[in-house]
C-alpha atoms as a PDB file:
ATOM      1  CA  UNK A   1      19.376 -95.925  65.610  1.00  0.00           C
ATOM      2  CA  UNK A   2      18.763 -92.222  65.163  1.00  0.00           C
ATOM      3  CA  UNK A   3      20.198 -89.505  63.309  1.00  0.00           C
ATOM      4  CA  UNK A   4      23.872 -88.525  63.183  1.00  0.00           C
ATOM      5  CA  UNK A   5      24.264 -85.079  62.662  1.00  0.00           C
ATOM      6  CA  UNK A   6      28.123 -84.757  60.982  1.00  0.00           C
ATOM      7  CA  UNK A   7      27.471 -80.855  60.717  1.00  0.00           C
ATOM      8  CA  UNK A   8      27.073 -79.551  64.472  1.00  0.00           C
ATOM      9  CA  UNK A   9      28.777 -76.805  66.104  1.00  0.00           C
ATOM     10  CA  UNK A  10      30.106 -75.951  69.603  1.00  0.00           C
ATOM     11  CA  UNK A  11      31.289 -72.485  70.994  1.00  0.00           C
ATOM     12  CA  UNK A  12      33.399 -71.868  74.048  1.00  0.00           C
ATOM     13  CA  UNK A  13      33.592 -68.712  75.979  1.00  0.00           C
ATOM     14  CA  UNK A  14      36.802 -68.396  75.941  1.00  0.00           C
ATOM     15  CA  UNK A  15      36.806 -69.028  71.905  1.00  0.00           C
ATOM     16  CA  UNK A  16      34.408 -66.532  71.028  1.00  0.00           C
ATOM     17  CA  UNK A  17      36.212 -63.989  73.085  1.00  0.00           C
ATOM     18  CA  UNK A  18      39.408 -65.145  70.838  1.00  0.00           C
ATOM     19  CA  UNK A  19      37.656 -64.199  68.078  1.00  0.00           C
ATOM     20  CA  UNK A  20      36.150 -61.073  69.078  1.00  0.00           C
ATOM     21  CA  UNK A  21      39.905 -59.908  70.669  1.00  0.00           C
ATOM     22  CA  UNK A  22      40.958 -60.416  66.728  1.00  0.00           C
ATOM     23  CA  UNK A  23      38.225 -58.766  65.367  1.00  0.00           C
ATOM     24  CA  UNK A  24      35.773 -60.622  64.398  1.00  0.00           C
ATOM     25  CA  UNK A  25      33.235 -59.447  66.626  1.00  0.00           C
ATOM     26  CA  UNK A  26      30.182 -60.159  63.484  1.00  0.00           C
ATOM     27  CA  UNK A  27      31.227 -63.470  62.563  1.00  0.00           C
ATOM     28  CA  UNK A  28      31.699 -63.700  58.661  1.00  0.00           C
ATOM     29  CA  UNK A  29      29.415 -60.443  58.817  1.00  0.00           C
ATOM     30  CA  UNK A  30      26.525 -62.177  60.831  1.00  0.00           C
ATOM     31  CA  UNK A  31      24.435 -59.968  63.237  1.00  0.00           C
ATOM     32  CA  UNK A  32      26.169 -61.876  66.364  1.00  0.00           C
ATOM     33  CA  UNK A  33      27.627 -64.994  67.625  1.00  0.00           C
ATOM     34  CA  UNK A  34      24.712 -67.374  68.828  1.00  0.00           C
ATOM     35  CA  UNK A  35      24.388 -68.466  71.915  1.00  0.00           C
ATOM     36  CA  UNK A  36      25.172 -72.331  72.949  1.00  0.00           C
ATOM     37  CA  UNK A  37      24.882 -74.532  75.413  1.00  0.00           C
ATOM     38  CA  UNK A  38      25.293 -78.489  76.192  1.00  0.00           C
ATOM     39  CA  UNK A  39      22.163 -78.873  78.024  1.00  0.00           C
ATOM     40  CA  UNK A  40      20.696 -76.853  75.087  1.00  0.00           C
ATOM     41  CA  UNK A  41      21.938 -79.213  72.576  1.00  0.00           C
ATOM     42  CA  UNK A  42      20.791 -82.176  74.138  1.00  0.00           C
ATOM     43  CA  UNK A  43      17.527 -80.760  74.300  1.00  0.00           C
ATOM     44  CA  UNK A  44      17.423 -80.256  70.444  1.00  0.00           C
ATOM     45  CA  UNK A  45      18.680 -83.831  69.626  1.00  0.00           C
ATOM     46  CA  UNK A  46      16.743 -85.650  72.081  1.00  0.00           C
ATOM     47  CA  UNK A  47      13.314 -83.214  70.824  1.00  0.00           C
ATOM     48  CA  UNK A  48      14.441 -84.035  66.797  1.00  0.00           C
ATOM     49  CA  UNK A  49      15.637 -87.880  67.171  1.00  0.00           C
ATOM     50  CA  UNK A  50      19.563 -86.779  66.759  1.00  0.00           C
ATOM     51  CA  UNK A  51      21.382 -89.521  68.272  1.00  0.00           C
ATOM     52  CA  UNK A  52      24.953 -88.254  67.719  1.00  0.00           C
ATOM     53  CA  UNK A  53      26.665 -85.194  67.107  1.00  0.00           C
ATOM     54  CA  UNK A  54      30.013 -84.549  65.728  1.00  0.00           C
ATOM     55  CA  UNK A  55      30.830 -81.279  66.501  1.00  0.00           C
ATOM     56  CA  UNK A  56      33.201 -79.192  65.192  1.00  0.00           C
ATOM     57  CA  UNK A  57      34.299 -74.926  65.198  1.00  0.00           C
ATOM     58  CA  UNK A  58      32.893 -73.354  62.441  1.00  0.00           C
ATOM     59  CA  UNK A  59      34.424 -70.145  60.622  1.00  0.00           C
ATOM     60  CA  UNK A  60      36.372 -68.287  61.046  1.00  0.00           C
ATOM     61  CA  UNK A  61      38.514 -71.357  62.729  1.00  0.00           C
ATOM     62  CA  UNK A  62      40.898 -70.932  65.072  1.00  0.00           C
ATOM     63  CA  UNK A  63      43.986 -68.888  63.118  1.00  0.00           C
ATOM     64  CA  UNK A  64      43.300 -65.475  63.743  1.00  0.00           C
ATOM     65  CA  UNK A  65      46.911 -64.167  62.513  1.00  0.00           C
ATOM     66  CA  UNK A  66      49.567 -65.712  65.459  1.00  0.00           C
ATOM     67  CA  UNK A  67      50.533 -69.329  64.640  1.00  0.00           C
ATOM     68  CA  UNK A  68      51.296 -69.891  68.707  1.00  0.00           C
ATOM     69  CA  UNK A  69      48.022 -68.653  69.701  1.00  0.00           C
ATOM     70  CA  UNK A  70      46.353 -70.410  67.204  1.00  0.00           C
ATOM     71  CA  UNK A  71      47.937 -73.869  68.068  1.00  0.00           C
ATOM     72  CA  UNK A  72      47.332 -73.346  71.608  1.00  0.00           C
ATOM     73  CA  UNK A  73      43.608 -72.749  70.765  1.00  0.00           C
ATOM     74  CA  UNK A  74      43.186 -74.913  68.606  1.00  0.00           C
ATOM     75  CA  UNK A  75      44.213 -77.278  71.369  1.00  0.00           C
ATOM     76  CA  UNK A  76      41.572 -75.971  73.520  1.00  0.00           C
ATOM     77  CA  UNK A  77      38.709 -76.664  71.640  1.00  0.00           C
ATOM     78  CA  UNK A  78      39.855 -80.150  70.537  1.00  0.00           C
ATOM     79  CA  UNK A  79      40.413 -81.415  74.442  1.00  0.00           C
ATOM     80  CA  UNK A  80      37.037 -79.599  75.268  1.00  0.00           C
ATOM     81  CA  UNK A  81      34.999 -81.561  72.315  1.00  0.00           C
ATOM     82  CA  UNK A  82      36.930 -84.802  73.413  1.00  0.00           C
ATOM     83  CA  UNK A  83      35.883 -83.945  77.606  1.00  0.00           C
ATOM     84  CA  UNK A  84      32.030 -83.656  75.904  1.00  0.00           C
ATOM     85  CA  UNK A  85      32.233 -86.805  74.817  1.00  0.00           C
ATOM     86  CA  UNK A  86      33.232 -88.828  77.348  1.00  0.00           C
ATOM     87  CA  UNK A  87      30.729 -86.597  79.965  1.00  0.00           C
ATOM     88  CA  UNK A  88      27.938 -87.803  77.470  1.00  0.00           C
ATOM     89  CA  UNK A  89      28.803 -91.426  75.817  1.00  0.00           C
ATOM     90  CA  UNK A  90      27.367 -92.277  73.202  1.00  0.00           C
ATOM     91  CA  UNK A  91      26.317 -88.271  72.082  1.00  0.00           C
ATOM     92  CA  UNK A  92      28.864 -86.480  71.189  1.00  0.00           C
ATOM     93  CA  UNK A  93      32.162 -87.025  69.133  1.00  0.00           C
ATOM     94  CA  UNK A  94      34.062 -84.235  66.968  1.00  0.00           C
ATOM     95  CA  UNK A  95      36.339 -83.240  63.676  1.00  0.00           C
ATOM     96  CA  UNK A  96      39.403 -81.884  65.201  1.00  0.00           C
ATOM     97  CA  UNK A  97      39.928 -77.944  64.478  1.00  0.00           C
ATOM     98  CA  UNK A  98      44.029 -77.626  63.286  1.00  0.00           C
ATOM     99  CA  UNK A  99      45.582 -74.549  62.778  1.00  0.00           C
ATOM    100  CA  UNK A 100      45.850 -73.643  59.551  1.00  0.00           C
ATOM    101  CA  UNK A 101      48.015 -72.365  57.529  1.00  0.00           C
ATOM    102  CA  UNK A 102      50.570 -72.780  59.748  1.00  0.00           C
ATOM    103  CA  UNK A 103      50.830 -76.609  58.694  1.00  0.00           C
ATOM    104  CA  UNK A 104      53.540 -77.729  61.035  1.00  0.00           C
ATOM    105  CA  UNK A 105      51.462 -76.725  63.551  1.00  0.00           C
ATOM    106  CA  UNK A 106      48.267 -78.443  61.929  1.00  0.00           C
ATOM    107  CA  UNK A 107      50.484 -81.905  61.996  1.00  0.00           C
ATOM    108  CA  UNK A 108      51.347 -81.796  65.226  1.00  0.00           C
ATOM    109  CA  UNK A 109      47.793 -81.455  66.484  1.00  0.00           C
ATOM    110  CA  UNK A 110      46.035 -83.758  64.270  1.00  0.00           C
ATOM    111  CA  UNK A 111      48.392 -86.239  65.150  1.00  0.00           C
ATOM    112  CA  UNK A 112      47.310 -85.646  69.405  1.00  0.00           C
ATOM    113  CA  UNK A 113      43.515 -85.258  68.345  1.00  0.00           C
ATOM    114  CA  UNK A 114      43.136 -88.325  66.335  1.00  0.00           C
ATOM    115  CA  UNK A 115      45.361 -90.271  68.203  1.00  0.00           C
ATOM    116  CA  UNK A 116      45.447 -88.950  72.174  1.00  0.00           C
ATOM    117  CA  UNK A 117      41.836 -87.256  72.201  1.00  0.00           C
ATOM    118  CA  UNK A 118      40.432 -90.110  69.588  1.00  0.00           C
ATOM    119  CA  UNK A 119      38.575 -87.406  66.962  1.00  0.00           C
ATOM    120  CA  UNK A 120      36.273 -88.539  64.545  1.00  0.00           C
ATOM    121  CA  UNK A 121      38.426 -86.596  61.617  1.00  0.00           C
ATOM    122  CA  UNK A 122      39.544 -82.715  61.472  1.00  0.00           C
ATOM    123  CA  UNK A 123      37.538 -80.073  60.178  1.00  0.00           C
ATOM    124  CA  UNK A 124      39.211 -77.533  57.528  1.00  0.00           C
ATOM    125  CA  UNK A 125      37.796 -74.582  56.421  1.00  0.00           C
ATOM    126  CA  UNK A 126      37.816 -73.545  52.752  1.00  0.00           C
ATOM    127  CA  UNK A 127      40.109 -71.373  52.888  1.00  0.00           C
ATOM    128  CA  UNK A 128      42.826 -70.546  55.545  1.00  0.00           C
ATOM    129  CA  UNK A 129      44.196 -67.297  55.730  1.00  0.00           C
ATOM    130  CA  UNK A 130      43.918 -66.796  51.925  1.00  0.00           C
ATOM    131  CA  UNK A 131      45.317 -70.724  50.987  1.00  0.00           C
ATOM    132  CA  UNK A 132      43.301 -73.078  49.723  1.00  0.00           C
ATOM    133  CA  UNK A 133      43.499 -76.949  50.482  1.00  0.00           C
ATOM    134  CA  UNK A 134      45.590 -77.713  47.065  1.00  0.00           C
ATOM    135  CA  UNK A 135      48.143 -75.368  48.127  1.00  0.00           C
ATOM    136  CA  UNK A 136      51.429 -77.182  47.771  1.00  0.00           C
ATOM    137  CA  UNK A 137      52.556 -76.455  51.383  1.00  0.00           C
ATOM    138  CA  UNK A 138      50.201 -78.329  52.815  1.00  0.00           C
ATOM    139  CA  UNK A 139      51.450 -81.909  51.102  1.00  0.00           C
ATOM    140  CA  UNK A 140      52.623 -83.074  53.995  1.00  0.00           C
ATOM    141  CA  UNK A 141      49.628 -82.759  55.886  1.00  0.00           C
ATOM    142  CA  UNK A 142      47.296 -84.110  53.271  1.00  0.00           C
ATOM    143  CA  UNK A 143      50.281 -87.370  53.281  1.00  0.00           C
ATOM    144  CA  UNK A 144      49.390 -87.619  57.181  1.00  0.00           C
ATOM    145  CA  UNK A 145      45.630 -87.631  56.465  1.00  0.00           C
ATOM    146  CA  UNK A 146      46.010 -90.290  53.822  1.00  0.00           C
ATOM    147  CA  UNK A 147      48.104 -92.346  55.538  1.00  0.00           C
ATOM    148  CA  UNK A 148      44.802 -92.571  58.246  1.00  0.00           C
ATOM    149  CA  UNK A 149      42.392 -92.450  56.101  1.00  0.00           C
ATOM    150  CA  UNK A 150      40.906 -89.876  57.935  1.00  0.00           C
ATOM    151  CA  UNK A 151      37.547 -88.297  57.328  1.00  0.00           C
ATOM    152  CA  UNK A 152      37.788 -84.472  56.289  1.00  0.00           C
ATOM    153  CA  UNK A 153      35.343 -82.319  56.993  1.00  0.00           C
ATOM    154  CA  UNK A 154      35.428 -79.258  54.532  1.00  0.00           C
ATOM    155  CA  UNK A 155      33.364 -76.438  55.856  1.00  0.00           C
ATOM    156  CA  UNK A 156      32.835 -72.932  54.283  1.00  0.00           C
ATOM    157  CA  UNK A 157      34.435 -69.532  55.515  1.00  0.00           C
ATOM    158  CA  UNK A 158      34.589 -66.159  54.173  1.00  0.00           C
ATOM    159  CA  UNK A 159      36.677 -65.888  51.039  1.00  0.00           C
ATOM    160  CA  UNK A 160      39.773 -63.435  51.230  1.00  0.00           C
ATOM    161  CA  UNK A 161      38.100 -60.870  48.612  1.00  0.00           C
ATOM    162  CA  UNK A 162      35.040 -60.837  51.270  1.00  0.00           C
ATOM    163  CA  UNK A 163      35.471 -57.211  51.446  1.00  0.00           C
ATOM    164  CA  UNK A 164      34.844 -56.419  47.075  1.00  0.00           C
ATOM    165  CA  UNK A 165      32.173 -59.313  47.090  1.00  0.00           C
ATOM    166  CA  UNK A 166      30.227 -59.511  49.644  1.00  0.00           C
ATOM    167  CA  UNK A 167      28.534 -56.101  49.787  1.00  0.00           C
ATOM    168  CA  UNK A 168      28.426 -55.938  53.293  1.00  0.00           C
ATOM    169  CA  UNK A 169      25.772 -59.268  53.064  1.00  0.00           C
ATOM    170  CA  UNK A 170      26.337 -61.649  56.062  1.00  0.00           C
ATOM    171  CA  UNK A 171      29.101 -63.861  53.925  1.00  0.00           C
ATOM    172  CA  UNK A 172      26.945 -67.664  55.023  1.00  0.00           C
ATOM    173  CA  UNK A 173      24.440 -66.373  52.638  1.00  0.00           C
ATOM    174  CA  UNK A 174      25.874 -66.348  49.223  1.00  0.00           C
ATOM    175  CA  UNK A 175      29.519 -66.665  49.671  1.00  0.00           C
ATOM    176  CA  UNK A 176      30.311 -69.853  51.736  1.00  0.00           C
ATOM    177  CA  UNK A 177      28.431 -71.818  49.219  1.00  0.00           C
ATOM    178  CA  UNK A 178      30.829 -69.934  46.042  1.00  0.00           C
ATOM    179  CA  UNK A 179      33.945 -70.729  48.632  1.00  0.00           C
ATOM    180  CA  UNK A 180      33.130 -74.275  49.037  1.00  0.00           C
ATOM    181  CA  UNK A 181      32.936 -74.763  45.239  1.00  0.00           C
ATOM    182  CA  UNK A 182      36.239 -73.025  45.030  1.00  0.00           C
ATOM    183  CA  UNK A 183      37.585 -75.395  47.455  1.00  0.00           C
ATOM    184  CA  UNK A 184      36.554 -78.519  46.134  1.00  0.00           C
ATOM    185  CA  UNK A 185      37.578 -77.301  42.277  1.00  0.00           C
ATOM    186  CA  UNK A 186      41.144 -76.574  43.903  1.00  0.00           C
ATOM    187  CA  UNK A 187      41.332 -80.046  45.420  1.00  0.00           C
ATOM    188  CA  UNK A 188      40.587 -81.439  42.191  1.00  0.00           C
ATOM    189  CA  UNK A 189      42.309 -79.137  39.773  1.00  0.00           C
ATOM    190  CA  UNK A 190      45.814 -80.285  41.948  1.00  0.00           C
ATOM    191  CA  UNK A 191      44.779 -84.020  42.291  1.00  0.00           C
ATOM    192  CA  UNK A 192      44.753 -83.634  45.943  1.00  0.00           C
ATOM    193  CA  UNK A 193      41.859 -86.335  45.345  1.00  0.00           C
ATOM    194  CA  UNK A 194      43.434 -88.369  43.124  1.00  0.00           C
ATOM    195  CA  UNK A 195      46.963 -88.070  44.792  1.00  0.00           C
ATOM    196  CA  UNK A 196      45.788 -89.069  48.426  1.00  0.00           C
ATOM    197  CA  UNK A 197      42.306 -91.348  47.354  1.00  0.00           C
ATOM    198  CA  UNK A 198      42.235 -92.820  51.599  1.00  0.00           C
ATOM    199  CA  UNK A 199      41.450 -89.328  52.564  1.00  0.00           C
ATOM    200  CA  UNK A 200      37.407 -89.485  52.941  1.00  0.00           C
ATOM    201  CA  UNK A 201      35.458 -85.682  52.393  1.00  0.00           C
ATOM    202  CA  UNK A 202      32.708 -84.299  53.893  1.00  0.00           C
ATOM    203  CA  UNK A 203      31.356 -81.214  52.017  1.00  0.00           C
ATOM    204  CA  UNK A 204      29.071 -78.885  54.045  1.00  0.00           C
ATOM    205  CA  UNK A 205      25.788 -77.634  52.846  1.00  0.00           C
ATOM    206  CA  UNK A 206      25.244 -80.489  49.635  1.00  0.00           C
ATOM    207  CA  UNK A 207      28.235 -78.764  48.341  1.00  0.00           C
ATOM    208  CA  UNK A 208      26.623 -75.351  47.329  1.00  0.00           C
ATOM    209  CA  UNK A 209      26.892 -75.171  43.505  1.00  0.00           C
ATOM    210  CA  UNK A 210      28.624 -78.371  43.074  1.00  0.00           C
ATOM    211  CA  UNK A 211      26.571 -80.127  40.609  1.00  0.00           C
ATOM    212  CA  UNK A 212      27.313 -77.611  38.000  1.00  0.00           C
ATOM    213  CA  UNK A 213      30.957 -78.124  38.298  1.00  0.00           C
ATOM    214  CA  UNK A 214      31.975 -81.512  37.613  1.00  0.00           C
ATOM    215  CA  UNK A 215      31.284 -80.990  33.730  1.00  0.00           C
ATOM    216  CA  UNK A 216      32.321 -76.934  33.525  1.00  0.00           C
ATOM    217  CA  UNK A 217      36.420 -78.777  35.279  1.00  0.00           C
ATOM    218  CA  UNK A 218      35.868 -81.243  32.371  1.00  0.00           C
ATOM    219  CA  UNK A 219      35.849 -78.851  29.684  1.00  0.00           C
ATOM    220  CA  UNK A 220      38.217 -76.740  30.571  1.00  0.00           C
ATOM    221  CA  UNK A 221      40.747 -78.835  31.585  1.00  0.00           C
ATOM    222  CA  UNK A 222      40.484 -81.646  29.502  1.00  0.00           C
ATOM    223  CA  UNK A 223      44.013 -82.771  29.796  1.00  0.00           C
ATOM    224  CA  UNK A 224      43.120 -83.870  33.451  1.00  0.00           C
ATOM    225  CA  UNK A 225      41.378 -86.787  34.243  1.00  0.00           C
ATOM    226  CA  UNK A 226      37.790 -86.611  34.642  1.00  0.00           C
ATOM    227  CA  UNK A 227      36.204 -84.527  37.757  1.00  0.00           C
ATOM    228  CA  UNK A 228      32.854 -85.474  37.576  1.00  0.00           C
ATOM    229  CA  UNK A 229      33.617 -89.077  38.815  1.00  0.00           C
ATOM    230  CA  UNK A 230      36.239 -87.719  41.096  1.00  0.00           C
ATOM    231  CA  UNK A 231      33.215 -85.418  42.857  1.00  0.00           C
ATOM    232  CA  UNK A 232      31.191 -88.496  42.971  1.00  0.00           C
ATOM    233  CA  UNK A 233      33.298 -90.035  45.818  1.00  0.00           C
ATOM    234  CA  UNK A 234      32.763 -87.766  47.959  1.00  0.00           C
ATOM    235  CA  UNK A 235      30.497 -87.294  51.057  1.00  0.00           C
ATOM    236  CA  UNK A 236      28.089 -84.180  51.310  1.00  0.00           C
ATOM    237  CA  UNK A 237      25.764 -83.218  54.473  1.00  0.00           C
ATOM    238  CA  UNK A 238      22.137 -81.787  54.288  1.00  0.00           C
ATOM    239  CA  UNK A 239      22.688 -78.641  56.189  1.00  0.00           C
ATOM    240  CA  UNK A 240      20.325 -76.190  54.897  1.00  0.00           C
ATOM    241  CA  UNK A 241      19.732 -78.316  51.420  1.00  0.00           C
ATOM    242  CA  UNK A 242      16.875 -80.350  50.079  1.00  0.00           C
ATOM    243  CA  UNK A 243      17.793 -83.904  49.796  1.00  0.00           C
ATOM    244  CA  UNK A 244      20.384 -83.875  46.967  1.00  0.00           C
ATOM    245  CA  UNK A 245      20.583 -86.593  44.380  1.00  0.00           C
ATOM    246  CA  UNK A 246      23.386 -88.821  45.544  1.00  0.00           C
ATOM    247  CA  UNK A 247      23.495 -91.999  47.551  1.00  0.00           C
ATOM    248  CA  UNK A 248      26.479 -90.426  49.672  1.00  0.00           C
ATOM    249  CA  UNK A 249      24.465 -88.247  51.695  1.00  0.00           C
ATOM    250  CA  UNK A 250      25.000 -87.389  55.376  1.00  0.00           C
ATOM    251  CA  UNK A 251      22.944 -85.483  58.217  1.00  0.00           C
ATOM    252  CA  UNK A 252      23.900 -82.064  59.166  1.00  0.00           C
ATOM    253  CA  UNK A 253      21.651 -79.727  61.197  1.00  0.00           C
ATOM    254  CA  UNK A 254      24.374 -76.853  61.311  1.00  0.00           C
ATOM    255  CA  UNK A 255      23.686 -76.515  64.781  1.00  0.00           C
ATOM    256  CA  UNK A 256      23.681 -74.181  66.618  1.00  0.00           C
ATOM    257  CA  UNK A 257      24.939 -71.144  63.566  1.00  0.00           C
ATOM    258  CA  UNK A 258      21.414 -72.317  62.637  1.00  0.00           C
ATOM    259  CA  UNK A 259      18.391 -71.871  65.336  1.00  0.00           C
ATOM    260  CA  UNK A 260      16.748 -74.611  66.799  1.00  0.00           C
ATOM    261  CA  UNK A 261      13.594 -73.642  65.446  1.00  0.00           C
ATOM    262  CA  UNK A 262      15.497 -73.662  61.612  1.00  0.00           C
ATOM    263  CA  UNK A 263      16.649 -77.243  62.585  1.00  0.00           C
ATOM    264  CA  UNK A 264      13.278 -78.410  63.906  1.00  0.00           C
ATOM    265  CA  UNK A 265      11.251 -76.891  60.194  1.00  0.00           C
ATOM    266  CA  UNK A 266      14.245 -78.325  58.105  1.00  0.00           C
ATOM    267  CA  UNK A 267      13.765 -82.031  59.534  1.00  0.00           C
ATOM    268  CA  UNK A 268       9.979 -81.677  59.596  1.00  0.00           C
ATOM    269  CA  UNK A 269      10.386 -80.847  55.631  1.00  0.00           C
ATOM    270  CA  UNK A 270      13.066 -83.715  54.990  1.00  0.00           C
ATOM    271  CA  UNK A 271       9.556 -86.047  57.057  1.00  0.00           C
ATOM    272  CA  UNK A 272       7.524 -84.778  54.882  1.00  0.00           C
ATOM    273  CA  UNK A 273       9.213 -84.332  51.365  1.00  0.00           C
ATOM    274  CA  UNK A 274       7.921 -87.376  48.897  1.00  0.00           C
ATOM    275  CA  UNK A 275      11.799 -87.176  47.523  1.00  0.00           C
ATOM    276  CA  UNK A 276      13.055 -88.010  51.035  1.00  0.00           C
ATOM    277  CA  UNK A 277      12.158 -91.319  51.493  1.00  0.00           C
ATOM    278  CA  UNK A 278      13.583 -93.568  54.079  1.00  0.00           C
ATOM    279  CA  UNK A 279      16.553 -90.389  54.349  1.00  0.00           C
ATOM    280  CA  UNK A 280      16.392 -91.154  58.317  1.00  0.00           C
ATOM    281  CA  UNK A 281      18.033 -94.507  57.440  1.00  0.00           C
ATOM    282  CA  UNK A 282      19.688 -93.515  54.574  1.00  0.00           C
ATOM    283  CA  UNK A 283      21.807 -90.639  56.307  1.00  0.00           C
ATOM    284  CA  UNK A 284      22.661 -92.856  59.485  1.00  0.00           C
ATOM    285  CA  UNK A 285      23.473 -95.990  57.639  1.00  0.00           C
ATOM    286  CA  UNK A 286      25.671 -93.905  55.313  1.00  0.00           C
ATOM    287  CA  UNK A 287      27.692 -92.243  58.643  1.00  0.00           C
ATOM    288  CA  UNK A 288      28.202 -95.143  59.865  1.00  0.00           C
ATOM    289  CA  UNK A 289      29.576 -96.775  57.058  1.00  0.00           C
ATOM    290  CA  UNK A 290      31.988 -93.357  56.921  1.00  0.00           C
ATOM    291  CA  UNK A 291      33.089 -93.532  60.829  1.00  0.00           C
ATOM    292  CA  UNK A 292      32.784 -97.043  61.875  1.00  0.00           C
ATOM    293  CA  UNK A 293      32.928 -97.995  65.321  1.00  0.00           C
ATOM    294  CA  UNK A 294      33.742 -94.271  66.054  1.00  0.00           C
ATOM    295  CA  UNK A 295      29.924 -93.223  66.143  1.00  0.00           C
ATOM    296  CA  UNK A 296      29.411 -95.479  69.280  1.00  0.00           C
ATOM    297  CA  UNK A 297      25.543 -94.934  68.894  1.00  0.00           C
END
C-alpha cells in the first residue's frame, strides 16, 4: 500500500473566482493562487508513491461574509470532491468544507457530506470569521461530530489581527503555525476535547509550536485537567515538518499550496532522514487505522 496523503488540496474555478469577487485576490497574502489540475495531481502521486488523497479547501474556506453564499459553496466543492472520487476509485476521497460560523448552516451540510456524498471527515479552519472552535455557539455542531465520531481536520488560516501581525509577510509563513496553536489551546482550554472524546483531530503542519504548549496550559491553568495528555491523542500530518516525535503521525504533502517540486524534495528528505525509518508504513498504517474502510486503497 502506498502513501495517504490526509493534507491535499483542490481548487475549482469557480471557487477561486469566489474568493477573488470577496477580496481575497493574494490568498492569506501569498503572491497568487496556484494553479491545479486532476491530471496534474495524479501525475504527482503516481511520480511520489501517493496512493490516496484526501482533499480538502484550504484557507480562507468558503465563508467570505454571506452565510447563503457560503452554504451554497460550500456545497459546491463538497459534491465536486465526492464526483473526483468516484471518476478515480480508489484515489481520491475528501474532509468536507462547512460553512463556518454560520453553524446551522455547517450542520446541515455535514450531515449531506458525510452521509449523502460519504466524506472522509470535514475540514475546519482555525479560525472562522474571528471564532475559534471552543466558541460556545458551535456546541451543537461539535455534539453532531461526536455523535459520528468523525475525523476533524484542523487546518490553519489567517488570524483576525492579520493586518497588526503579519507585516505584510505572506500569513502561511509564520502565522498559520501561531493560529493553529491558538486553535488547539482553545479546544483544550474549553474541554471541547474532553467534552466530545469520539471526535478524532487532524492537526496540519505537526501542529506548528505545539510541543511547547502542553506544559506552558499546565501551568497556567492548573485547575484544569492535564493538556499535555489531552494533546497526545491527537493526530498531526507531516506537511512541511520533519518527522515529529509521536507515534500518531499522518502524511500530508500540502498539495498543491505547496509545488510539486517542494513535495517531491520533502519526501526524498523523509527517504533519506536516519530519524524516518519505516515512516512510509508508519504514516499509511496509522491513516488507516484513523479512516477505516473509507481509504479504499
Amino acid at each position: 500500500m502506498g502513501l495517504i496523503d490526509v493534507h491535499a488540496h483542490f481548487l475549482l474555478p469557480e471557487y477561486v473566482a469566489a474568493a477573488e469577487r470577496a477580496g481575497h485576490v493574494r490568498p492569506d497574502g501569498l503572491p497568487a493562487w496556484p494553479e491545479w489540475s486532476v491530471q496534474w495531481h495524479l501525475d504527482l502521486m503516481d511520480s511520489t508513491g501517493i496512493a490516496k488523497s484526501v482533499l480538502s479547501v484550504s484557507s480562507p474556506g468558503v465563508h467570505f461574509g454571506d452565510d447563503f453564499r457560503a452554504q451554497v459553496l460550500a456545497r459546491r466543492v463538497n459534491e465536486a470532491a465526492a464526483e473526483l472520487g468516484r471518476q478515480y476509485p480508489g484515489r481520491f476521497g475528501f474532509f468536507a468544507s462547512l460553512p463556518l460560523p454560520d453553524v446551522d448552516g455547517a450542520l446541515v451540510e455535514a450531515q449531506y457530506a458525510l452521509d449523502v456524498l460519504r466524506a472522509d471527515g470535514v475540514v475546519l479552519t482555525s479560525n472562522a470569521g474571528g471564532q475559534y472552535p471552543g466558541d460556545p455557539s458551535w456546541d451543537q455542531l461539535w455534539r453532531e461530530l461526536d455523535a459520528r465520531s468523525a475525523v476533524v481536520f484542523l487546518h490553519p488560516t489567517s488570524p483576525p489581527q492579520w493586518r497588526q501581525v503579519a507585516l505584510d509577510r505572506p500569513r502561511p509563513m509564520i502565522e498559520f503555525l501561531f493560529d493553529s496553536t491558538r486553535a488547539v489551546a482553545d479546544l483544550a482550554l474549553t474541554g471541547i476535547f474532553r467534552r466530545f472524546p469520539k471526535v478524532q483531530f487532524i492537526i496540519a503542519h505537526a501542529g506548528g509550536v505545539l510541543p511547547l504548549l502542553g506544559d506552558r496550559l499546565d501551568l497556567y491553568a492548573p485547575d484544569l485537567p492535564s493538556m499535555t495528555p489531552q494533546l497526545r491523542e491527537l493526530w498531526y500530518d507531516v506537511s512541511g515538518t520533519p518527522v515529529a516525535d509521536t507515534d500518531r503521525l499522518l502524511y500530508g504533502s500540502d498539495y498543491c499550496f505547496t509545488p510539486a517540486s517542494a513535495v517531491v524534495a520533502q519526501i526524498a528528505a523523509l527517504d533519506q532522514s536516519s530519524a524516518a525509518v519505516d515512516w512510509r508504513t508508519r504514516t499509511t498504517a496509522n491513516a488507516v487505522q484513523l479512516l477505516g474502510e473509507r481509504v479504499g486503497v
